[in-house]
Protein backbone atom coordinates (compact mmCIF):
# COMPACT_ATOMS: atom_id res chain seq x y z
CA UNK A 1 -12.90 16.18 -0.24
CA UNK A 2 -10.67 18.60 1.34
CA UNK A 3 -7.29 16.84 0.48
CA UNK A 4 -3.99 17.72 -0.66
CA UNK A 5 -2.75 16.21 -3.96
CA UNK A 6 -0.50 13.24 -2.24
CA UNK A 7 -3.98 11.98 -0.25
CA UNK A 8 -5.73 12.85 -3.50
CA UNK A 9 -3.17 10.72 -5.38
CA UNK A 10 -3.08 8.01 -2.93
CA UNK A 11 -7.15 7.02 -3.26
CA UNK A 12 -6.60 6.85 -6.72
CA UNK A 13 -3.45 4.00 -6.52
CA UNK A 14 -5.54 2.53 -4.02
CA UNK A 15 -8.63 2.42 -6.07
CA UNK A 16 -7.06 1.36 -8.66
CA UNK A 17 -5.12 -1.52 -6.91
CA UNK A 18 -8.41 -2.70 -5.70
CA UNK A 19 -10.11 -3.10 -9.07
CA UNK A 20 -6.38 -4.70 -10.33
CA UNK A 21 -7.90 -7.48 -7.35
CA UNK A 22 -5.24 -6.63 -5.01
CA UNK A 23 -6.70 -5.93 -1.18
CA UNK A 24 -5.20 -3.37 0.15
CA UNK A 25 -4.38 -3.13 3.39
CA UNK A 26 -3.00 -0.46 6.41
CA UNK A 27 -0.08 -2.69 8.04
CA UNK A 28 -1.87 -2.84 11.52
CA UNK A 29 -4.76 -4.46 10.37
CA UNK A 30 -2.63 -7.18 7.87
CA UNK A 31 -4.98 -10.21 6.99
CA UNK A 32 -2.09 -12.06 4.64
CA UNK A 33 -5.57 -14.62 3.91
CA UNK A 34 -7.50 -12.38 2.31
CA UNK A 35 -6.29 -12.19 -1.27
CA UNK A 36 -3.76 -13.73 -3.16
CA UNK A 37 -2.83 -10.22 -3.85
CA UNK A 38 -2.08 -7.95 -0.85
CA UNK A 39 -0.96 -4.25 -1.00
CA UNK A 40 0.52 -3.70 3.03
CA UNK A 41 0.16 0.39 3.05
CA UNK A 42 2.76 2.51 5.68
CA UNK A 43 4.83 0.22 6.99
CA UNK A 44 7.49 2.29 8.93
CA UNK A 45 10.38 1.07 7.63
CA UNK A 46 12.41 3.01 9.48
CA UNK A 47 11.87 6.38 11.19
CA UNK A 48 13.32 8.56 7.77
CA UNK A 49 11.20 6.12 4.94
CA UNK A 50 7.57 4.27 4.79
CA UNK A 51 7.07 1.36 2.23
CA UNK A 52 4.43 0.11 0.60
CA UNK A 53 4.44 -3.21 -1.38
CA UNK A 54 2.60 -5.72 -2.87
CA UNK A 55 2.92 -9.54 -2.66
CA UNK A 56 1.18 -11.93 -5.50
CA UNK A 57 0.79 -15.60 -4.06
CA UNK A 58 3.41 -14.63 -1.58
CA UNK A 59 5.74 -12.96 -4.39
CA UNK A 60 7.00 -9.12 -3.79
CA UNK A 61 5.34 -7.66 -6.91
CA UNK A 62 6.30 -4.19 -5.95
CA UNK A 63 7.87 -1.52 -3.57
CA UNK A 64 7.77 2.00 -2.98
CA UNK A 65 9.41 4.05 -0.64
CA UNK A 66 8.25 7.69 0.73
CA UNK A 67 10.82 9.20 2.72
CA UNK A 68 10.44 12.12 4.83
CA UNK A 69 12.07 15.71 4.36
């Protein structure tokens, strides 16, 4: 409910990752045997950027970077 419009934003690429059949996933609690799609949520890259990708039968599908102001 009381989000801002990143968080609000962020549910919605989740949700629709999830119905796409990809599990998505914070990068603490990684199960890489889940699905043969994975989306791996704030992984600290480094301590200016966080990545998220995805990995298809243990193929990077995708990456995005957020990096902090």
């Amino acid at each position: 409910m009381n989000q801002n419009p990143e968080q609000t934003a962020g549910d919605t690429i989740d949700r629709k990752l999830i119905e796409s059949g990809f599990a998505v996933q914070d990068h603490r609690h990684t199960d890489w045997k889940v699905s043969p799609g994975i989306v791996v949520r704030e992984y600290k890259a480094d301590a200016l950027q966080t990545v998220m990708f995805c990995l298809w039968t243990g193929f990077l599908y995708g990456l995005s970077r957020q990096y902090k102001n």
